[in-house]
N, C-alpha and C. Protein backbone atom coordinates (compact mmCIF):
# COMPACT_ATOMS: atom_id res chain seq x y z
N UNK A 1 2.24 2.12 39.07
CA UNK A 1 1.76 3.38 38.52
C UNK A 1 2.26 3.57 37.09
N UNK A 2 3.57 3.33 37.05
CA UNK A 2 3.83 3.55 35.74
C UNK A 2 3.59 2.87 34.56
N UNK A 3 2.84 1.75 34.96
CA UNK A 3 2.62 0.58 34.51
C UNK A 3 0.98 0.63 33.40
N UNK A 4 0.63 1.67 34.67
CA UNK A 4 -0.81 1.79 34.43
C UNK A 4 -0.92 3.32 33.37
N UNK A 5 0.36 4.06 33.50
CA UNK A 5 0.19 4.84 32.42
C UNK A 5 0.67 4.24 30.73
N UNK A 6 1.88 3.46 30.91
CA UNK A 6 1.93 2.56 29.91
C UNK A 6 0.93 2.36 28.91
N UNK A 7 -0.32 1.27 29.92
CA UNK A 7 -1.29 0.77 29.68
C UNK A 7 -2.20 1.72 29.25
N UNK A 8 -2.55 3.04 29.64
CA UNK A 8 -3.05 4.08 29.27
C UNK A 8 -2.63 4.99 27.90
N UNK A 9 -1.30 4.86 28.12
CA UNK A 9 -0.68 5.40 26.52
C UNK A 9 -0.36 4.46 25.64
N UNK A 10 -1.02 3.25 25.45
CA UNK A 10 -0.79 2.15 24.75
C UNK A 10 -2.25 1.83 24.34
N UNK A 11 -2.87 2.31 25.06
CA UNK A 11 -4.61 2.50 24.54
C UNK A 11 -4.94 3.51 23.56
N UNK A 12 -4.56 4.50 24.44
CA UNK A 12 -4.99 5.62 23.59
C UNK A 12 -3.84 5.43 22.26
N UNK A 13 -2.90 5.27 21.63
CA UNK A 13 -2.50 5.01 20.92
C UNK A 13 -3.33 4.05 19.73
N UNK A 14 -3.24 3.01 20.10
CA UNK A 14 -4.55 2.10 19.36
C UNK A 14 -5.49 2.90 19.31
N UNK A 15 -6.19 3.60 19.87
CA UNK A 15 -7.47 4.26 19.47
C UNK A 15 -7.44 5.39 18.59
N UNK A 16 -6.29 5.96 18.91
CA UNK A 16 -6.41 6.89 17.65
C UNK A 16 -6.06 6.80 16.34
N UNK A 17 -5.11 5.66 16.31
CA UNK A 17 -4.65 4.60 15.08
C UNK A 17 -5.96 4.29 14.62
N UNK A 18 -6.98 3.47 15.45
CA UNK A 18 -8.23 3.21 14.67
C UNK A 18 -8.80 4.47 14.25
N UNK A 19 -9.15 5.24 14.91
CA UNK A 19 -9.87 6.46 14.33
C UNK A 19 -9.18 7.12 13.12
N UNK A 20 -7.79 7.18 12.94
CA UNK A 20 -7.35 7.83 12.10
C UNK A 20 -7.60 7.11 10.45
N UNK A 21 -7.41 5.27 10.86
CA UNK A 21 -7.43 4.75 10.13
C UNK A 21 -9.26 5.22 9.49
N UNK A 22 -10.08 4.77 10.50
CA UNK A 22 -11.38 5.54 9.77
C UNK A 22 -11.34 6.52 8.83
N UNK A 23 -10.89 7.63 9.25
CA UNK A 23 -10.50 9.01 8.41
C UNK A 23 -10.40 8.94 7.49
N UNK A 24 -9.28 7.87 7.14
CA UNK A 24 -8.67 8.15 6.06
C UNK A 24 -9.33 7.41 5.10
N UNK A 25 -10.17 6.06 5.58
CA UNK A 25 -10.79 5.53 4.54
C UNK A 25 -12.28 5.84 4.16
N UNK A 26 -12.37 7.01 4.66
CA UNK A 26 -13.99 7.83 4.59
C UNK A 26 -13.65 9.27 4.07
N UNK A 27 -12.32 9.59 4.21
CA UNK A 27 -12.31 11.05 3.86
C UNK A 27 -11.35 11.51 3.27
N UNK A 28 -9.91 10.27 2.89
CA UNK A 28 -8.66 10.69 2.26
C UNK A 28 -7.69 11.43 3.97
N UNK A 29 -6.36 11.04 3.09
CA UNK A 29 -5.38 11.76 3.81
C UNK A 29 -5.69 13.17 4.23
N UNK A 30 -6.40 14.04 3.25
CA UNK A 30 -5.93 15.75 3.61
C UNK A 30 -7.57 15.73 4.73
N UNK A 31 -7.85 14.88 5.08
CA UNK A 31 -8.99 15.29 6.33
C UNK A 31 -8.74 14.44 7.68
N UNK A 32 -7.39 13.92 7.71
CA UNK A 32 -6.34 14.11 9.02
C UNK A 32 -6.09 14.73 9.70
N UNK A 33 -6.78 15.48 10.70
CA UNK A 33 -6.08 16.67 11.25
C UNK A 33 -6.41 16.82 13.31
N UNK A 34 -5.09 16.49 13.61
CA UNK A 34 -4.80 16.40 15.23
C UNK A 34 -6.11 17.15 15.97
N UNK A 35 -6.71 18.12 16.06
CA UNK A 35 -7.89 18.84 16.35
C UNK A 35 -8.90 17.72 16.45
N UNK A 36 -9.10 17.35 15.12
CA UNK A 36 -10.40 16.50 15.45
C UNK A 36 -10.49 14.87 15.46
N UNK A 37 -9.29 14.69 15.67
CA UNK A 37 -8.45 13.16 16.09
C UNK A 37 -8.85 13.42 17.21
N UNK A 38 -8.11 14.53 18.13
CA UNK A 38 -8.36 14.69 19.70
C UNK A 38 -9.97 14.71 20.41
N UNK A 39 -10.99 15.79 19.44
CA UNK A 39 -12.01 15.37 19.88
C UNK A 39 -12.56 13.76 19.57
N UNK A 40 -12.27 13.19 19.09
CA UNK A 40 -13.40 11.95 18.35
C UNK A 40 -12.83 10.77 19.48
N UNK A 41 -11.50 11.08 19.79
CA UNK A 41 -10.33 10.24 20.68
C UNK A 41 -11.15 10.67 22.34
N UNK A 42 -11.61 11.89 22.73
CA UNK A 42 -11.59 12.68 23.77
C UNK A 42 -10.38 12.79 24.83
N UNK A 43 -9.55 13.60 23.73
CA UNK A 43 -8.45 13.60 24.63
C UNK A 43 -8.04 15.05 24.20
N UNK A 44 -6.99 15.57 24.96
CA UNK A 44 -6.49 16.38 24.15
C UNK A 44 -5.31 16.85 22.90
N UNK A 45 -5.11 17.81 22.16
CA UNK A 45 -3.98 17.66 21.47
C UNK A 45 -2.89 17.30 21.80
N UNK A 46 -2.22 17.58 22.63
CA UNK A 46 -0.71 17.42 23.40
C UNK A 46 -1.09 15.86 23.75
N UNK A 47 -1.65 15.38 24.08
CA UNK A 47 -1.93 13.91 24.05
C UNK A 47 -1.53 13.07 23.10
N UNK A 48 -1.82 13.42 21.80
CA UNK A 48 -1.65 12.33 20.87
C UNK A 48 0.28 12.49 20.71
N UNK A 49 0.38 14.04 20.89
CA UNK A 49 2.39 13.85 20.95
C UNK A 49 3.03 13.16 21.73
N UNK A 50 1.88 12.66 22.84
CA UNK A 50 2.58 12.14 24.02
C UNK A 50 2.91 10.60 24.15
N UNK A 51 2.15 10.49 22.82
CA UNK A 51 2.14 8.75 22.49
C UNK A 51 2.57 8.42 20.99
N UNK A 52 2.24 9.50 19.91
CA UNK A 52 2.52 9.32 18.86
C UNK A 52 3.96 10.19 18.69
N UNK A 53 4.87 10.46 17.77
CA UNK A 53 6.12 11.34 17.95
C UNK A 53 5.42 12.40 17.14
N UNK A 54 4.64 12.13 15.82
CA UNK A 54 4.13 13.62 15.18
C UNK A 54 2.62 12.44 14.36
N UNK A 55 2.44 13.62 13.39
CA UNK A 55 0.99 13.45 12.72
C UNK A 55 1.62 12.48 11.73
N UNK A 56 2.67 12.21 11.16
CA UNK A 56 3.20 11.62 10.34
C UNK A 56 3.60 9.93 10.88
N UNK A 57 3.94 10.20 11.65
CA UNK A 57 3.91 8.59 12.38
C UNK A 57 2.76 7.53 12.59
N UNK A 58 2.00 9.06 12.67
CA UNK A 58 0.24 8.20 12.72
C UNK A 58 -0.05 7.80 11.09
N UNK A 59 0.49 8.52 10.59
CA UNK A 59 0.06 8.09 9.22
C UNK A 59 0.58 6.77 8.61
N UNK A 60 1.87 6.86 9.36
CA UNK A 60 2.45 5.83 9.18
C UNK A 60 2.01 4.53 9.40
N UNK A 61 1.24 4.47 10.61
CA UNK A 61 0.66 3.34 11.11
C UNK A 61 -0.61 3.12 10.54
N UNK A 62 -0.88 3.60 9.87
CA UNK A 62 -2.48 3.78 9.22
C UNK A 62 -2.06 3.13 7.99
N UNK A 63 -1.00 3.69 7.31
CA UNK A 63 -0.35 2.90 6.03
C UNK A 63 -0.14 1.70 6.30
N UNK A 64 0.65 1.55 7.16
CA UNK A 64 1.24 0.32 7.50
C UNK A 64 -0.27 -1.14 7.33
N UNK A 65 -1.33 -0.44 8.07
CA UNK A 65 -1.86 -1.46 8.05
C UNK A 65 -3.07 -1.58 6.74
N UNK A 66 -2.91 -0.61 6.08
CA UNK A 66 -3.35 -0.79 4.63
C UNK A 66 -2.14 -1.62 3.91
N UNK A 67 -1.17 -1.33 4.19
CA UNK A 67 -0.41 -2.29 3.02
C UNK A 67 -0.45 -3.91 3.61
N UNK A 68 -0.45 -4.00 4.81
CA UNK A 68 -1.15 -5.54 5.34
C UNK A 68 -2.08 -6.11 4.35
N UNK A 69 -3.64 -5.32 4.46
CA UNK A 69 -4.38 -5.83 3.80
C UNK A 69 -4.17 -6.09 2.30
N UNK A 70 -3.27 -4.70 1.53
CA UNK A 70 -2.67 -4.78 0.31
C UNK A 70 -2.19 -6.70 0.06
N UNK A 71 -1.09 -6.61 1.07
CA UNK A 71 -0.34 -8.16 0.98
C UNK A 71 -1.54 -9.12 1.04
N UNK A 72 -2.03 -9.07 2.13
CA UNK A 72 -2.99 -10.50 1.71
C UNK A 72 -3.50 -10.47 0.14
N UNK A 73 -4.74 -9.30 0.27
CA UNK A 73 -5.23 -9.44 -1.12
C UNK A 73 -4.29 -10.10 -1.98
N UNK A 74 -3.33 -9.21 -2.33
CA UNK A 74 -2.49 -9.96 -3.74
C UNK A 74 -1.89 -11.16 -3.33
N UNK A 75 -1.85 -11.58 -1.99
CA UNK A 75 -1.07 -12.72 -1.93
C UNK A 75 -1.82 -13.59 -1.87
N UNK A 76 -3.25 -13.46 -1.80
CA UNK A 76 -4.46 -14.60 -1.98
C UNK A 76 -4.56 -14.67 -3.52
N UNK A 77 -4.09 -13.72 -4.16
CA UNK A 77 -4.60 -13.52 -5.61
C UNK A 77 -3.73 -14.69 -6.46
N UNK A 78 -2.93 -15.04 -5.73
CA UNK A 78 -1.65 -16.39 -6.11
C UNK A 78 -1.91 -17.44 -5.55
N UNK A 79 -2.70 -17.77 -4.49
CA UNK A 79 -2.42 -18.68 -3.68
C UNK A 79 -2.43 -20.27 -4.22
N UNK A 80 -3.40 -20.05 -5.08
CA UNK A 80 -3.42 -21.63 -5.57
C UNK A 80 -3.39 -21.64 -7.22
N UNK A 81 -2.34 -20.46 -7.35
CA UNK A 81 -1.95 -20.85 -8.87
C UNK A 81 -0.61 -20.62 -9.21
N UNK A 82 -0.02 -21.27 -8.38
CA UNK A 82 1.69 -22.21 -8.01
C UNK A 82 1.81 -22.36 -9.80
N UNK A 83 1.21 -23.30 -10.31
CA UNK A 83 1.21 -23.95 -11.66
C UNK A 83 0.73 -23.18 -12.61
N UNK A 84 0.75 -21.90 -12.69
CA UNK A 84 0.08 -21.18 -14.15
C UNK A 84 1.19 -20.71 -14.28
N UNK A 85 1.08 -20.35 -15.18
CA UNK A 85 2.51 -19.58 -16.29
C UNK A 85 2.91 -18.72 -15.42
N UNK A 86 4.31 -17.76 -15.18
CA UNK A 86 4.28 -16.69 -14.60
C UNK A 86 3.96 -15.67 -15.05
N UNK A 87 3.63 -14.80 -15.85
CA UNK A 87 2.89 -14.16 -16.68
C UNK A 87 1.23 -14.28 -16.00
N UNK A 88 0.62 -15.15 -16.07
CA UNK A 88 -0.79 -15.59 -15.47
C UNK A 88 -0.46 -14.91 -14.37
N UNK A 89 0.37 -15.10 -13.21
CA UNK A 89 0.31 -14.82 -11.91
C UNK A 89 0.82 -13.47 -11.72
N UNK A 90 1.53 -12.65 -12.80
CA UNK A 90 1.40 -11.09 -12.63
C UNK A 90 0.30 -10.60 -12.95
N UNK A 91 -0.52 -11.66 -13.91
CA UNK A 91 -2.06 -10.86 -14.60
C UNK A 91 -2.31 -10.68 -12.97
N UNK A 92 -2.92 -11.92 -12.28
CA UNK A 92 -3.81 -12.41 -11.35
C UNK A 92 -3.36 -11.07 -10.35
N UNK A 93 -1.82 -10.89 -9.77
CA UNK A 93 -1.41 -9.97 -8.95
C UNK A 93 -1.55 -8.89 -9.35
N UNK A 94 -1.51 -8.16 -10.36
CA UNK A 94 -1.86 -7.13 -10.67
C UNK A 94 -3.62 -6.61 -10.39
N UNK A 95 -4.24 -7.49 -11.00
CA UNK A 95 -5.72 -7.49 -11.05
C UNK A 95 -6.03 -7.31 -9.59
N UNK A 96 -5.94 -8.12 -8.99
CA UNK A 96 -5.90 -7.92 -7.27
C UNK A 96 -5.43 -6.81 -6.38
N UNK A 97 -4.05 -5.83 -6.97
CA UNK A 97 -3.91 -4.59 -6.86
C UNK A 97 -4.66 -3.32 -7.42
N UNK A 98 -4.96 -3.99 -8.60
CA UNK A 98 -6.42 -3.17 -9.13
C UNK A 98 -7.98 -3.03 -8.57
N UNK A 99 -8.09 -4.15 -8.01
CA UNK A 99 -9.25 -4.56 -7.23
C UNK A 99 -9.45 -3.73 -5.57
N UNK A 100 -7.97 -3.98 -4.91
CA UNK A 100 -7.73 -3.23 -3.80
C UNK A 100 -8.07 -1.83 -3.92
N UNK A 101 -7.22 -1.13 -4.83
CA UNK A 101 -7.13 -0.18 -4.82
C UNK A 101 -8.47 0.59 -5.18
N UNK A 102 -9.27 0.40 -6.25
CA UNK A 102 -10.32 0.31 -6.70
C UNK A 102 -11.75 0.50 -5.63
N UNK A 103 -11.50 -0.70 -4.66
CA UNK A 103 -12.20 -0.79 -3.42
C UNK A 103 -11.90 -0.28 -2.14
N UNK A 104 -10.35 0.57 -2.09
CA UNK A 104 -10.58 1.08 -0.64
C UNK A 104 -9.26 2.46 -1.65
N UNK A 105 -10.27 3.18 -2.55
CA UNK A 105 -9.72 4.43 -3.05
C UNK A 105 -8.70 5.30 -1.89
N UNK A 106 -9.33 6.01 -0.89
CA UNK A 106 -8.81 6.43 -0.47
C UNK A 106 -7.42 6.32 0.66
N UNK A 107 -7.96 4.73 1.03
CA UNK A 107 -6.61 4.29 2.30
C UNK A 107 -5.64 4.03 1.14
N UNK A 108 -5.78 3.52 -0.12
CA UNK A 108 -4.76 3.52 -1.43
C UNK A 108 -3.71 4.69 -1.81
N UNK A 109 -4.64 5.59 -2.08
CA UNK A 109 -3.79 6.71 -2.19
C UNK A 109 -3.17 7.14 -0.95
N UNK A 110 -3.71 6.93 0.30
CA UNK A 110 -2.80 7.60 0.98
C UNK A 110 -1.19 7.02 1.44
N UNK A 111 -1.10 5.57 1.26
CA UNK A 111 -0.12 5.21 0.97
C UNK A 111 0.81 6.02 -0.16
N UNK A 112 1.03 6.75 -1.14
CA UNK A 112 1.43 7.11 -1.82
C UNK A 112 1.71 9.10 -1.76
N UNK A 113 0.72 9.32 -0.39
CA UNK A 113 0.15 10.98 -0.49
C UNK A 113 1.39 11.12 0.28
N UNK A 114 1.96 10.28 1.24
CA UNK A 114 2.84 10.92 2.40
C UNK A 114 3.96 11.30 2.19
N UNK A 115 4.54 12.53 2.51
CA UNK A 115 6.06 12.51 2.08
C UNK A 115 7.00 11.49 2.51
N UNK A 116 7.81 10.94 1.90
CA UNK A 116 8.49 10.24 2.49
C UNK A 116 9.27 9.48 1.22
N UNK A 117 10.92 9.25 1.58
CA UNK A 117 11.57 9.23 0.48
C UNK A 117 12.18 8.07 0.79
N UNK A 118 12.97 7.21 -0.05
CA UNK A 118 13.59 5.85 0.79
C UNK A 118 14.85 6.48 1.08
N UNK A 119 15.45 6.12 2.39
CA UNK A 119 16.18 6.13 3.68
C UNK A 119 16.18 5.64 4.33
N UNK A 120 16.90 5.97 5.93
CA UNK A 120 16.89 5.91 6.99
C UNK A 120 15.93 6.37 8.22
N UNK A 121 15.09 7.26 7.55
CA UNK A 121 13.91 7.61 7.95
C UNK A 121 12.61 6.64 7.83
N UNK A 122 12.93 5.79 6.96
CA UNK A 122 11.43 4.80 6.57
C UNK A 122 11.66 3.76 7.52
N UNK A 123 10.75 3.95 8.61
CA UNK A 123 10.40 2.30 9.24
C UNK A 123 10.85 1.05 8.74
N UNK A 124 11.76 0.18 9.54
CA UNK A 124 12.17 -1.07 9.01
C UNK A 124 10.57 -1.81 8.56
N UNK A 125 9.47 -1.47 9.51
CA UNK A 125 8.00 -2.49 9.22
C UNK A 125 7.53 -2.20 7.93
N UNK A 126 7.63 -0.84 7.48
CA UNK A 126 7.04 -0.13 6.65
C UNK A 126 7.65 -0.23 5.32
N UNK A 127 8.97 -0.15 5.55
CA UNK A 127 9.99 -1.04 4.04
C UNK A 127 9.55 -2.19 4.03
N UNK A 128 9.62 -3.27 5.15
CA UNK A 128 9.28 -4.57 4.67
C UNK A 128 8.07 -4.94 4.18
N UNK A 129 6.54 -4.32 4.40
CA UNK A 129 5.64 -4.39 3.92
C UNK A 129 5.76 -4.00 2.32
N UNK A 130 6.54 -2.99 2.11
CA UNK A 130 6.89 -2.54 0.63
C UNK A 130 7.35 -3.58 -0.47
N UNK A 131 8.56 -3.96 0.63
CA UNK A 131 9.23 -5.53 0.05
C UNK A 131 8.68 -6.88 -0.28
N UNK A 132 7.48 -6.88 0.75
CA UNK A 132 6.78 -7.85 0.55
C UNK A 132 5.79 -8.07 -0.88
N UNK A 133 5.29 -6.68 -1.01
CA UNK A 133 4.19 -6.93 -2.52
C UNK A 133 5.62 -6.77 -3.58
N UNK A 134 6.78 -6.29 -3.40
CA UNK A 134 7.79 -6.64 -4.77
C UNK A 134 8.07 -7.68 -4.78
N UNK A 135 8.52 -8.57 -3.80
CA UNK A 135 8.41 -10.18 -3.72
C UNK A 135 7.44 -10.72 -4.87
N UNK A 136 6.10 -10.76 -4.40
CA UNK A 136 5.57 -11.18 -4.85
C UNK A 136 5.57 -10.97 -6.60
N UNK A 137 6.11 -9.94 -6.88
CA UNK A 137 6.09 -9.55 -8.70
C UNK A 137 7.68 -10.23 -9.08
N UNK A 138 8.53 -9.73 -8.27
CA UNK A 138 10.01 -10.60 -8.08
C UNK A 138 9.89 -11.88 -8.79
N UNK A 139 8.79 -12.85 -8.01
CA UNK A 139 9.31 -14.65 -8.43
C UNK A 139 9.17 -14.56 -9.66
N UNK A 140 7.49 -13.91 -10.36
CA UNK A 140 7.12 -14.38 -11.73
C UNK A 140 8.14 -13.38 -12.99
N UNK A 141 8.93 -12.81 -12.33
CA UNK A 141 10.27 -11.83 -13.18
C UNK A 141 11.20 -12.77 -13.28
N UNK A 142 11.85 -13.29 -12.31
CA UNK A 142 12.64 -14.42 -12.44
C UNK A 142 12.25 -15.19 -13.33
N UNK A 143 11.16 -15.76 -13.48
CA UNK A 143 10.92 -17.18 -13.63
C UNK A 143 10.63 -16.77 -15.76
N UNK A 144 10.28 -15.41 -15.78
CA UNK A 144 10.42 -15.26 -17.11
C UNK A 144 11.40 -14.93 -17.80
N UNK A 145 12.33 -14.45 -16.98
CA UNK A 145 13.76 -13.63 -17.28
C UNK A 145 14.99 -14.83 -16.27
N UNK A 146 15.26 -15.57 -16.12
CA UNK A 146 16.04 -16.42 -15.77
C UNK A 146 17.40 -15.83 -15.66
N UNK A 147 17.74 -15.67 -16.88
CA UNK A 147 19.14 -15.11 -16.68
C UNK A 147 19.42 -13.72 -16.50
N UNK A 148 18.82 -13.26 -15.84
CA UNK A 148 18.80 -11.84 -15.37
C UNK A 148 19.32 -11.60 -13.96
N UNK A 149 20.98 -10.68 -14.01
CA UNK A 149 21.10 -10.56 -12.63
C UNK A 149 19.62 -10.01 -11.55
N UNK A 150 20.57 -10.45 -10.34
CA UNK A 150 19.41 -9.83 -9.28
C UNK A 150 19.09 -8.05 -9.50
N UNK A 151 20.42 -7.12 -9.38
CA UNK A 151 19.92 -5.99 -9.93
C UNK A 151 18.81 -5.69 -10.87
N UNK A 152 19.17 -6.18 -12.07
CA UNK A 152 18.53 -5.93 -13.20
C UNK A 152 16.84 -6.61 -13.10
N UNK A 153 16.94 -7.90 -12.49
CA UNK A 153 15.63 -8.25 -11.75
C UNK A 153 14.50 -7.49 -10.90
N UNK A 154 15.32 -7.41 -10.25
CA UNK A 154 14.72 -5.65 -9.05
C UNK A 154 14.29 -4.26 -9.46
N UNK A 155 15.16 -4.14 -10.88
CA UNK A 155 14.46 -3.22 -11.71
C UNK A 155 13.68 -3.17 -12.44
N UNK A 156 12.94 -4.39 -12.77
CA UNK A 156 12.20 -4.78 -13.48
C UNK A 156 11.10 -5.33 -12.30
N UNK A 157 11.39 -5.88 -11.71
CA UNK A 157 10.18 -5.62 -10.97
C UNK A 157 9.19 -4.21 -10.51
N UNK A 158 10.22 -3.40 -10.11
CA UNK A 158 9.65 -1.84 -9.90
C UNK A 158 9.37 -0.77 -10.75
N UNK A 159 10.14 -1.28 -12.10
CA UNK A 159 9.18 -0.94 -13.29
C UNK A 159 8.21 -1.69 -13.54
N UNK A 160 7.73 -3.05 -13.60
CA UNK A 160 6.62 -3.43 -13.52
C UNK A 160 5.26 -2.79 -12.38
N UNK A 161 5.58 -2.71 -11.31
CA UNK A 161 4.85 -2.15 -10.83
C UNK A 161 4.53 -0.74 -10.65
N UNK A 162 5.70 0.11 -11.13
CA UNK A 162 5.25 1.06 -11.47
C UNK A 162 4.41 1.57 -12.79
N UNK A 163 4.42 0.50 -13.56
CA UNK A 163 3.69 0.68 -14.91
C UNK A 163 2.49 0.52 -14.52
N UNK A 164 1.90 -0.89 -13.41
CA UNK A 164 0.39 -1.07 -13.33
C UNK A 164 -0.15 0.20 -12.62
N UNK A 165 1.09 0.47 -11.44
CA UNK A 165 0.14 1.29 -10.43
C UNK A 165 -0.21 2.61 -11.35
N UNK A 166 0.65 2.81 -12.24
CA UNK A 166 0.56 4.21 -13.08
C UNK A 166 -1.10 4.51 -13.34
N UNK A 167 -1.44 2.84 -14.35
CA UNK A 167 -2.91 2.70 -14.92
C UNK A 167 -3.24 2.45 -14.45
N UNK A 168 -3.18 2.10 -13.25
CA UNK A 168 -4.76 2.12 -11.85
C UNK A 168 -4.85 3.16 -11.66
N UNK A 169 -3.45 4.19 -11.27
CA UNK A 169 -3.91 5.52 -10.36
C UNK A 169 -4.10 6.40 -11.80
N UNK A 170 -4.05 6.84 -12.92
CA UNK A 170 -4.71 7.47 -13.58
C UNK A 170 -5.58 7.26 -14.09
N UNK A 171 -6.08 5.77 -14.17
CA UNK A 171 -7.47 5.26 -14.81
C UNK A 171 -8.65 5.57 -13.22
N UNK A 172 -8.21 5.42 -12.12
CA UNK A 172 -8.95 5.54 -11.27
C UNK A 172 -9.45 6.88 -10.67
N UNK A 173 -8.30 8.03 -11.01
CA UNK A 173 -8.70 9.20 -11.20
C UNK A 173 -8.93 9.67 -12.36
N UNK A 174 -9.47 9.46 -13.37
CA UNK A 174 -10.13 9.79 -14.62
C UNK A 174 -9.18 10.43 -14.85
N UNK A 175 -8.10 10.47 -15.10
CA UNK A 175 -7.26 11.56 -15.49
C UNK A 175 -7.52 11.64 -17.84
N UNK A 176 -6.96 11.87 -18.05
CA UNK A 176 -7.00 12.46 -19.57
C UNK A 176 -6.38 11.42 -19.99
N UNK A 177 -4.87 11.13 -18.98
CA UNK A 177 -3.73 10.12 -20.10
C UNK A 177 -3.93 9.06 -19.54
N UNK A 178 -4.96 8.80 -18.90
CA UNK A 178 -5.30 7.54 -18.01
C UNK A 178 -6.35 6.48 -19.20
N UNK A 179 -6.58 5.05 -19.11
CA UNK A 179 -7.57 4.54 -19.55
C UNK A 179 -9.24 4.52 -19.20
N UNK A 180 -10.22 4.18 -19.65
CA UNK A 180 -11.15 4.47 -19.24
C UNK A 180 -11.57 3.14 -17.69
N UNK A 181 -11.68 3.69 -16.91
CA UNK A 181 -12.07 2.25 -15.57
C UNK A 181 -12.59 1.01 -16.14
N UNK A 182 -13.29 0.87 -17.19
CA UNK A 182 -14.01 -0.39 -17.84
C UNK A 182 -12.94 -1.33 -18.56
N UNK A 183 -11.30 -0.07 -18.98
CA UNK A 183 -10.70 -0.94 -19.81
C UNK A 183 -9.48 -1.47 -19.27
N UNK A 184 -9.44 -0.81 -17.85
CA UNK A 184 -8.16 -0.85 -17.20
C UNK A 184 -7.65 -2.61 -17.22
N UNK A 185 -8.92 -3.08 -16.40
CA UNK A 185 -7.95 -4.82 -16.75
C UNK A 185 -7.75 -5.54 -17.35
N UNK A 186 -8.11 -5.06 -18.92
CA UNK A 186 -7.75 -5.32 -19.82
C UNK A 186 -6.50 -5.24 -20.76
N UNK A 187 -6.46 -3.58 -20.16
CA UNK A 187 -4.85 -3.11 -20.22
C UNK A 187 -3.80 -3.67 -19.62
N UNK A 188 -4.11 -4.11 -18.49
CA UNK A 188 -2.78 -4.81 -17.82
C UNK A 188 -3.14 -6.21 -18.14
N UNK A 189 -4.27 -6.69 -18.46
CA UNK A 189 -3.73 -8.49 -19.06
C UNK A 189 -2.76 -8.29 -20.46
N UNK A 190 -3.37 -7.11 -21.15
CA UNK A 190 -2.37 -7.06 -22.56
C UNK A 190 -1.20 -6.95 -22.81
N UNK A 191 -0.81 -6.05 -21.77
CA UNK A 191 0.61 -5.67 -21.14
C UNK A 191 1.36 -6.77 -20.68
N UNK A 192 0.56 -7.34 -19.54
CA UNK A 192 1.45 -8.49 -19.06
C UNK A 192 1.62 -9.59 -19.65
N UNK A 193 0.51 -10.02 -21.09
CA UNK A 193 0.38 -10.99 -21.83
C UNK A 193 1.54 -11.34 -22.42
N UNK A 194 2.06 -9.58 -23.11
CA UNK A 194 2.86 -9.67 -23.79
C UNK A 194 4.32 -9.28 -23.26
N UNK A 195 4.89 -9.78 -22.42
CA UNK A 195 6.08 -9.54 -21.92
C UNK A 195 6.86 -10.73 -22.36
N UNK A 196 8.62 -10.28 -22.74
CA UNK A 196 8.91 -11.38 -23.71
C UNK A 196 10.40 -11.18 -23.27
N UNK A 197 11.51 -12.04 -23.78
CA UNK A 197 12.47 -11.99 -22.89
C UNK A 197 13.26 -10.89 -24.51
């Protein structure tokens, strides 16, 4: 019996993970809402607490598996250019984060919409997916900056990526101090062209 509720709250779990994940990539984060999770799920509200811990956990898992796809993309965006400059392979990774993001607008931002601060509160899966796309900006930092402690490495990686994601997410919301969408990957080949020790 208990076996079979397991199996029952291990379903419905997945299902509302998929549905939510829908949501979010048809309607943004702020059209999340437990009410009509429960109808689309056919279950009721107190249901999804009974498998999920809150609305935020679900989100969590919805992120989680956008930043999956995040990793491949950019990690296909390297795959067979081992041998280009490192510089080339932040263009290439960057461009590929531009491309993602670009193409699935809304599951993008919502990675970024959720509260959530680094701690003890952030999912060990959910840091490591984080860790994984700095990896990837990590090697070609090294490999231009050599003698750079690991600290100082790590900071430069997350200023690097906070510089691209800056001009994706304000070029992609038209913002004012943002570039225009036509010039954005141009901006980050120029940027990354010119990085110098």
């Amino acid at each position: 019996m208990a076996k079979n509720t397991k199996a029952r709250h291990d379903d419905l779990r997945k299902r509302l993970i998929d549905l939510a994940e829908k949501t979010v990539e048809a309607e943004g984060l702020s059209a999340l809402r437990a009410r009509d999770l429960a109808n689309k799920a056919g279950c009721s509200v107190g249901a999804i607490y009974n498998v999920l811990t809150d609305m935020n956990t679900l989100t969590l898992h919805v992120n989680g598996r956008t930043f999956k796809r995040l990793g491949i993309a950019v990690a296909a965006s390297i795959a067979d250019k081992a041998d280009l400059p490192p510089r080339d392979r932040l263009i290439a990774l960057s461009l590929a984060y531009l491309d993602f993001a670009n193409n699935n607008f809304k599951a993008w931002t919502a990675l970024f919409d959720i509260e959530m601060t680094a701690g003890p509160d952030v999912p060990e899966w959910y840091q490591n997916a984080l860790n994984e796309l700095f990896r990837h900006i990590n090697g070609p930092v090294r490999e231009i900056y050599p003698e750079m402690g690991k600290i100082d490495s790590d900071l430069m990686t997350r200023g690097l990526f906070s510089s691209i994601h800056g001009i994706v997410l304000l070029g992609l919301q038209r913002r004012i101090s943002g570039v225009p969408q036509e010039e954005m990957a141009r901006m980050i080949t120029l940027i990354l062209s010119n990085l110098s020790k």
